[in-house]
N, C-alpha and C. Protein backbone atom coordinates (compact mmCIF):
# COMPACT_ATOMS: atom_id res chain seq x y z
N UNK A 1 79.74 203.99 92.99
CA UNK A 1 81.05 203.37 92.92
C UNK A 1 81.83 203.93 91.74
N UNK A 2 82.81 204.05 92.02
CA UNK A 2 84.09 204.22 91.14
C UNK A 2 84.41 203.32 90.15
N UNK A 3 84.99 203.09 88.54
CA UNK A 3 85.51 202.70 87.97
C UNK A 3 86.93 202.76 88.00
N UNK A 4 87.60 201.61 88.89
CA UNK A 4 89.13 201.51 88.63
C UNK A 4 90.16 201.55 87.60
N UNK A 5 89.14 200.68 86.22
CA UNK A 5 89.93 200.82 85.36
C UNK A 5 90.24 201.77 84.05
N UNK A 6 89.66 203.33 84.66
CA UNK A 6 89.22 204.31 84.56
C UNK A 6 90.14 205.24 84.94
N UNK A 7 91.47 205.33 85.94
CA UNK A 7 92.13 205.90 86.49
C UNK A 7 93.37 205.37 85.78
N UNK A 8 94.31 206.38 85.20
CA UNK A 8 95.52 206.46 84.85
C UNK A 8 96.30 205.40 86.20
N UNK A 9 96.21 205.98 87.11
CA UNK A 9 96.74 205.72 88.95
C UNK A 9 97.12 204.57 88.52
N UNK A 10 95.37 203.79 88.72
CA UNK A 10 95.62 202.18 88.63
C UNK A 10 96.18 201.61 86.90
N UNK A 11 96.19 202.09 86.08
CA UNK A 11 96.84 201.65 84.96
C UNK A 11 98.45 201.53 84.95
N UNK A 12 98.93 202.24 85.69
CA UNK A 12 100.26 202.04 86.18
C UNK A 12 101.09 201.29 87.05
N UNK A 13 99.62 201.30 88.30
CA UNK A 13 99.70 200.47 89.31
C UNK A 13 99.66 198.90 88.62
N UNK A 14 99.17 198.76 87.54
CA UNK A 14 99.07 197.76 87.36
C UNK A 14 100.40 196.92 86.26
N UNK A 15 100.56 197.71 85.81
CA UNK A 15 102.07 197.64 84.81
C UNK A 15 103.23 197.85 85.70
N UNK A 16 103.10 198.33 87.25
CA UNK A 16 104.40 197.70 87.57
C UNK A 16 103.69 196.45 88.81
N UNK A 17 102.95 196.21 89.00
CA UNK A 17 102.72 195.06 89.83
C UNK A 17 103.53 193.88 88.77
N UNK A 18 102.93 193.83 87.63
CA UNK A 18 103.14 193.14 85.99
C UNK A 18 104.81 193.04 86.44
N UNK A 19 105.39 194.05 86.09
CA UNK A 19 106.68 194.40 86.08
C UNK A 19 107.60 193.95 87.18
N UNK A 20 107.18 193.91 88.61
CA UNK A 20 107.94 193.30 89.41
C UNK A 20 108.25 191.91 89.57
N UNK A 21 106.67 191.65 89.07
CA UNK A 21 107.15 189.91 89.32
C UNK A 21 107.74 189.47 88.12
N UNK A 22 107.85 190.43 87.11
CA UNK A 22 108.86 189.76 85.75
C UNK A 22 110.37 189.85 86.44
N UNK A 23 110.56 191.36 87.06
CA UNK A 23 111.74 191.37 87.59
C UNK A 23 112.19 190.72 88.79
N UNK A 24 111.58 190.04 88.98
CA UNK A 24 111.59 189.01 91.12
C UNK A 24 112.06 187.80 90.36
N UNK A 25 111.38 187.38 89.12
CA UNK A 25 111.86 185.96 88.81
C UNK A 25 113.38 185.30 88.69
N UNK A 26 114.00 185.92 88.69
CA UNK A 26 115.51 185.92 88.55
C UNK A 26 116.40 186.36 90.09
N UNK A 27 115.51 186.72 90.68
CA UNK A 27 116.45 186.84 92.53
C UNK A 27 116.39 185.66 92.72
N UNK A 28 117.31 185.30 93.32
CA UNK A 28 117.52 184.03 94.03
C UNK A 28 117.17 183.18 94.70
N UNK A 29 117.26 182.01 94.46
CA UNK A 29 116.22 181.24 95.35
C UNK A 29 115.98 181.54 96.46
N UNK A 30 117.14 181.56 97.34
CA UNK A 30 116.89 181.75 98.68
C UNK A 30 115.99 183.09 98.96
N UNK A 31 115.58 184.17 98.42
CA UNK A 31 114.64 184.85 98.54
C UNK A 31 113.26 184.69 98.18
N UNK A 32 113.06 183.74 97.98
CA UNK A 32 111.53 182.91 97.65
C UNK A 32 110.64 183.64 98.76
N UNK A 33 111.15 183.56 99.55
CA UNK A 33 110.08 183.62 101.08
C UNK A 33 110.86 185.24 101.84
N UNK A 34 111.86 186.06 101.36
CA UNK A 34 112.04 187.42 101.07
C UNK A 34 111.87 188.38 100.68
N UNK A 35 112.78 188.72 100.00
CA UNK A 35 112.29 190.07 99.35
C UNK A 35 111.67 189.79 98.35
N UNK A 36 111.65 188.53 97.29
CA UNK A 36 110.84 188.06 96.25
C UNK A 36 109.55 188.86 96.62
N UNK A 37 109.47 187.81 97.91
CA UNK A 37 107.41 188.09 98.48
C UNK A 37 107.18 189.16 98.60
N UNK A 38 108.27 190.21 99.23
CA UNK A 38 108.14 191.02 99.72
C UNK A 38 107.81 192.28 98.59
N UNK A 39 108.45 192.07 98.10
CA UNK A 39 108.15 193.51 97.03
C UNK A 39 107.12 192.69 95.92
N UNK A 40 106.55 191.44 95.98
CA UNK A 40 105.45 191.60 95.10
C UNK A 40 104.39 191.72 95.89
N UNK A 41 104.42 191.38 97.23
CA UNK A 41 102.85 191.64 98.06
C UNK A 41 102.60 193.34 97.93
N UNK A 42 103.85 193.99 98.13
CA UNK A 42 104.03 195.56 98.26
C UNK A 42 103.24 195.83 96.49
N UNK A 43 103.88 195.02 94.89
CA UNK A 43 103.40 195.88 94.10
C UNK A 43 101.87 195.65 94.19
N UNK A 44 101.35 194.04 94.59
CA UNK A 44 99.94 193.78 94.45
C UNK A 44 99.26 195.23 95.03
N UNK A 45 99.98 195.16 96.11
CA UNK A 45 98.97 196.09 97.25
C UNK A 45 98.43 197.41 96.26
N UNK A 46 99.43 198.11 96.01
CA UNK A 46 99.31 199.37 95.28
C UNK A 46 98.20 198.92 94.24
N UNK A 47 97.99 198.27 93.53
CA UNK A 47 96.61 197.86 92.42
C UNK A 47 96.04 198.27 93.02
N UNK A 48 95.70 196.91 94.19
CA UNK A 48 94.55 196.23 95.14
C UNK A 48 93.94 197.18 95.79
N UNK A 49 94.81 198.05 96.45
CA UNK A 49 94.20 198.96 96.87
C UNK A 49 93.60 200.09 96.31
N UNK A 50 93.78 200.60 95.53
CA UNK A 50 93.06 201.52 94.30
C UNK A 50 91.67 201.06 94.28
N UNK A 51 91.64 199.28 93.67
CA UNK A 51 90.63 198.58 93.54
C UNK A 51 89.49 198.84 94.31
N UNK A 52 89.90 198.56 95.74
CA UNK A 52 89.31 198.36 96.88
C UNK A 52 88.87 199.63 97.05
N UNK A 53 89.76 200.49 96.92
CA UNK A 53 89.07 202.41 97.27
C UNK A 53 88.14 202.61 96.59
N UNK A 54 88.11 202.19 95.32
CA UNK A 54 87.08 202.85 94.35
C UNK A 54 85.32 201.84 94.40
N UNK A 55 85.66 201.06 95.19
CA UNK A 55 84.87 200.21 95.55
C UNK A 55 84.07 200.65 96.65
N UNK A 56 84.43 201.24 97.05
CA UNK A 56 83.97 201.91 98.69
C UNK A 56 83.13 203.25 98.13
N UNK A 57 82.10 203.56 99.27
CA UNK A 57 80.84 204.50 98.81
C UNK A 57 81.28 205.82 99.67
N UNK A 58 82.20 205.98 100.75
CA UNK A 58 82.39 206.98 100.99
C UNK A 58 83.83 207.28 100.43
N UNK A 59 83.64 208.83 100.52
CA UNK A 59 85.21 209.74 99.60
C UNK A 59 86.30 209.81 100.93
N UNK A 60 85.80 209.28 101.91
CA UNK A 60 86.84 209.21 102.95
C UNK A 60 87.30 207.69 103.22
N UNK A 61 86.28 206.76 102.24
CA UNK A 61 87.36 205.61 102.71
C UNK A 61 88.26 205.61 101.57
N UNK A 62 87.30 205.92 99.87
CA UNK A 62 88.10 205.41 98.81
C UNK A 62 89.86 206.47 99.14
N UNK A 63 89.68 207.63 99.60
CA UNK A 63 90.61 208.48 99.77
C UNK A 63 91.82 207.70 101.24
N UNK A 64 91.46 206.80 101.94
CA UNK A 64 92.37 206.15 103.02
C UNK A 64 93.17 205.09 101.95
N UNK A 65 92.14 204.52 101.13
CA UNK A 65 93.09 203.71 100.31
C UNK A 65 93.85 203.87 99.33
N UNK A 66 93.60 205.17 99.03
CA UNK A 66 94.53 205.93 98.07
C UNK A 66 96.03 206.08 98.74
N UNK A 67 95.70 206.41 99.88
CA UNK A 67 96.71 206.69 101.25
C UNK A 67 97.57 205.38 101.11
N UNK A 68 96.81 204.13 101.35
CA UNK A 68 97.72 203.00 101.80
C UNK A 68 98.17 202.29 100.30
N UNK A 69 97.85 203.02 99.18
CA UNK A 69 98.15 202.43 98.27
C UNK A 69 99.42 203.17 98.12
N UNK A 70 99.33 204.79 98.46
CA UNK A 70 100.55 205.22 98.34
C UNK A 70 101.70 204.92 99.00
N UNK A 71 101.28 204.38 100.41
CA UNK A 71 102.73 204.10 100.87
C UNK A 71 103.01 202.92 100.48
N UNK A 72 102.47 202.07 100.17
CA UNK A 72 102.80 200.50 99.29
C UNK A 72 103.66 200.62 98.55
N UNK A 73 103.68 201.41 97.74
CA UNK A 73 103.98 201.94 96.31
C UNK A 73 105.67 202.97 96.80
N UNK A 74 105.63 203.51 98.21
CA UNK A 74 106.86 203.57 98.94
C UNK A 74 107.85 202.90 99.16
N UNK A 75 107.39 201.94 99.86
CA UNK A 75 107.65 200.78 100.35
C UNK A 75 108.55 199.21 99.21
N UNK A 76 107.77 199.63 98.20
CA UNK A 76 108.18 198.94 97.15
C UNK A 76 109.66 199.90 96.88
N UNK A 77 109.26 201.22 96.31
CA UNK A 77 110.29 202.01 96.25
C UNK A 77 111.95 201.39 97.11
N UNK A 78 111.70 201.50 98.01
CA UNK A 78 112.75 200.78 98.92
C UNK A 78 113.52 199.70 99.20
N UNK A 79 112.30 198.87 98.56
CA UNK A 79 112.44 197.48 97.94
C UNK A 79 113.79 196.88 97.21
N UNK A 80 113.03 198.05 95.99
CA UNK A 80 113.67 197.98 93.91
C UNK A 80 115.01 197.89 94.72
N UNK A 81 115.06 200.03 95.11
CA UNK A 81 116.47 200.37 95.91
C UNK A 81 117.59 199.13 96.57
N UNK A 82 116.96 198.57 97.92
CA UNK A 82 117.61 197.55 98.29
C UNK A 82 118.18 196.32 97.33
N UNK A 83 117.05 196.21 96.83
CA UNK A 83 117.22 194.71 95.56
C UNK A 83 118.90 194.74 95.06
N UNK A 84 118.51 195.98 94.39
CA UNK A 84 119.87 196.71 93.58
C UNK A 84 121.12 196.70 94.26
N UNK A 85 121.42 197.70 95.46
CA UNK A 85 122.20 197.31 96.09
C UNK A 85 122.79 195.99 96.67
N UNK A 86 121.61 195.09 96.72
CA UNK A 86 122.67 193.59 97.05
C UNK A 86 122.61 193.18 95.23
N UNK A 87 122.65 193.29 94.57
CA UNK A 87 122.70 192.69 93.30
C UNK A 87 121.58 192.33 92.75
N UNK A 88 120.45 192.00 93.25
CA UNK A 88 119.59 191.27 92.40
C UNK A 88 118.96 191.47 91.21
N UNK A 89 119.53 192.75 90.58
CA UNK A 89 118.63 192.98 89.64
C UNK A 89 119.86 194.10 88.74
N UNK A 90 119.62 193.72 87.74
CA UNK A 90 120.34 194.93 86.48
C UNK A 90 120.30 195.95 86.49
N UNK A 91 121.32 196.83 86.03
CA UNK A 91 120.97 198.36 85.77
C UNK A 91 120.46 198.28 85.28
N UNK A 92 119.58 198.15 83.77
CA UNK A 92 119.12 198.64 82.63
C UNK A 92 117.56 197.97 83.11
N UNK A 93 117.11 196.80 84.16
CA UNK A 93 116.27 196.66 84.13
C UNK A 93 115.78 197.78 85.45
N UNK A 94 116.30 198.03 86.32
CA UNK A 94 115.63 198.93 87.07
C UNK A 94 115.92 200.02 86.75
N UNK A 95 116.33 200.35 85.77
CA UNK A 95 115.80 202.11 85.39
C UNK A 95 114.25 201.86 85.11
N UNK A 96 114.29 201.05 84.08
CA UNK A 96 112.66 201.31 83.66
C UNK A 96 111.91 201.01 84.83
N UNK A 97 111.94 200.67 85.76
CA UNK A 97 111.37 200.20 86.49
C UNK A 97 111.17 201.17 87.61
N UNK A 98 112.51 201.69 87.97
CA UNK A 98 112.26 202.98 89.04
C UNK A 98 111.90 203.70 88.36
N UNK A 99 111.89 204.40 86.97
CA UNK A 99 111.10 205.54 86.24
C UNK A 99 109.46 205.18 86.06
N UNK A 100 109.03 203.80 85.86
CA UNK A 100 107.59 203.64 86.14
C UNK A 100 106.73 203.90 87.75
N UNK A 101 107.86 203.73 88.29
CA UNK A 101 107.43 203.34 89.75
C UNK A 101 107.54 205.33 90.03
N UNK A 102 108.23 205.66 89.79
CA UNK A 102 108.07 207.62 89.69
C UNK A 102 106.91 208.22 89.30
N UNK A 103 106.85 207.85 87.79
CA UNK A 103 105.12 208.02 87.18
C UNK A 103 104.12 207.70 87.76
N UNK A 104 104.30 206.47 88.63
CA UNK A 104 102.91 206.10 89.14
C UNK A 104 103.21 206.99 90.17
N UNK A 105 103.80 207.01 91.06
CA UNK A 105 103.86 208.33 92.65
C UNK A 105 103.14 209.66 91.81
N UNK A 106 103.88 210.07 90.75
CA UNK A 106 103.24 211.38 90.63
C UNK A 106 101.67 211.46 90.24
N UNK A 107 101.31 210.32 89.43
CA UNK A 107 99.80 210.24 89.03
C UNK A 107 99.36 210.23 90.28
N UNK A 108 99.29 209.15 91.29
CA UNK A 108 98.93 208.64 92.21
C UNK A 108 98.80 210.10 93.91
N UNK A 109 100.27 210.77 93.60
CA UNK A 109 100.31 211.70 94.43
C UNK A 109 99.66 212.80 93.89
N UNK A 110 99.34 213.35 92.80
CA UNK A 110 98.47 214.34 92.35
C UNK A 110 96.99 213.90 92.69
N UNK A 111 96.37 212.76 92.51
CA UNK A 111 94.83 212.53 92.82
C UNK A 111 94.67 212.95 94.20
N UNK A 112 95.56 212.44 94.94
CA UNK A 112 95.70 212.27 96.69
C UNK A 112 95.19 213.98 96.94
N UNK A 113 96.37 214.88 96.15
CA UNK A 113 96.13 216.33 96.43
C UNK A 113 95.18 217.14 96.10
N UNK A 114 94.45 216.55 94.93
CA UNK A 114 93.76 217.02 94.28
C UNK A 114 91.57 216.38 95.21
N UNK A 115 92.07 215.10 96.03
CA UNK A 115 90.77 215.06 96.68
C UNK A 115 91.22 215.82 97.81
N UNK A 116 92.21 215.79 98.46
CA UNK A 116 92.75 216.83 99.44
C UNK A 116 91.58 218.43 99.46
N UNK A 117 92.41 218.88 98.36
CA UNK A 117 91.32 220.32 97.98
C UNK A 117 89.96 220.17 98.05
N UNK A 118 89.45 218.84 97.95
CA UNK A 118 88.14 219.08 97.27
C UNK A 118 87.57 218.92 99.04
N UNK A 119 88.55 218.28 100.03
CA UNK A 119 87.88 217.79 101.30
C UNK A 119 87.94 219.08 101.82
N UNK A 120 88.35 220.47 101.72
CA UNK A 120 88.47 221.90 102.12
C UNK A 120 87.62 222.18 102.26
C-alpha cells in the first residue's frame, strides 16, 4: 500500500477541499442543497479519491482513481467558474483559489503521465 500523505497530489487536494468549504460558506442560502453541495462533494472527492487509490494493491486500480480524482478536480474547476459568474464568490477570493486548484491539476496531471510511461 501506498502512503497518501506522502504525495504532494493529495497535499493540495487537501488544502483546496479545506478551501472550498471556507469559500461555499458565504453562497447563499438557497444553494444549501446546490452548488454549495455540489462543489464540496466534487472537492471531497479529489482527496478521497487519492486516499482510496493509494489504498488499493493493484497499479491499475490506484491509477483509475487517480483518473476519477482528476476529473473531480475538473468538475470542481467548473464549479469555482460558474460560482463566479452568478456572483457568489469574490475576485480576490477565487484567484487564490483557481491558482490552487491549477497546482493541484498539474501535480496531479504529471503523476497520471508519469504512471502512464511506466504502464508502457
Amino acid at each position: 500500500m501506498r502512503d497518501h500523505a506522502k504525495l504532494r497530489a493529495f497535499e493540495l487536494a487537501d488544502q483546496v477541499a479545506v478551501m472550498i468549504y471556507m469559500l461555499t460558506r458565504d453562497f447563499p442560502k438557497e444553494e444549501i442543497y446546490g452548488m454549495t453541495s455540489q462543489m464540496r462533494r466534487a472537492a471531497v472527492s479529489v482527496a478521497s479519491n487519492i486516499v482510496e487509490g493509494c489504498a488499493r494493491e493493484s497499479q491499475m486500480e490506484y491509477h483509475r482513481f487517480l483518473d476519477i480524482s482528476f476529473g473531480s478536480l475538473k468538475e470542481l474547476g467548473y464549479q469555482l467558474s460558474l460560482s463566479k459568474r452568478l456572483g457568489f464568490i469574490k475576485n480576490k477570493d477565487i484567484t487564490e483559489c483557481e491558482t490552487l486548484i491549477l497546482e493541484t491539476e498539474k501535480v496531479l496531471g504529471s503523476l497520471l503521465r508519469s504512471m502512464r510511461k511506466t504502464d508502457i
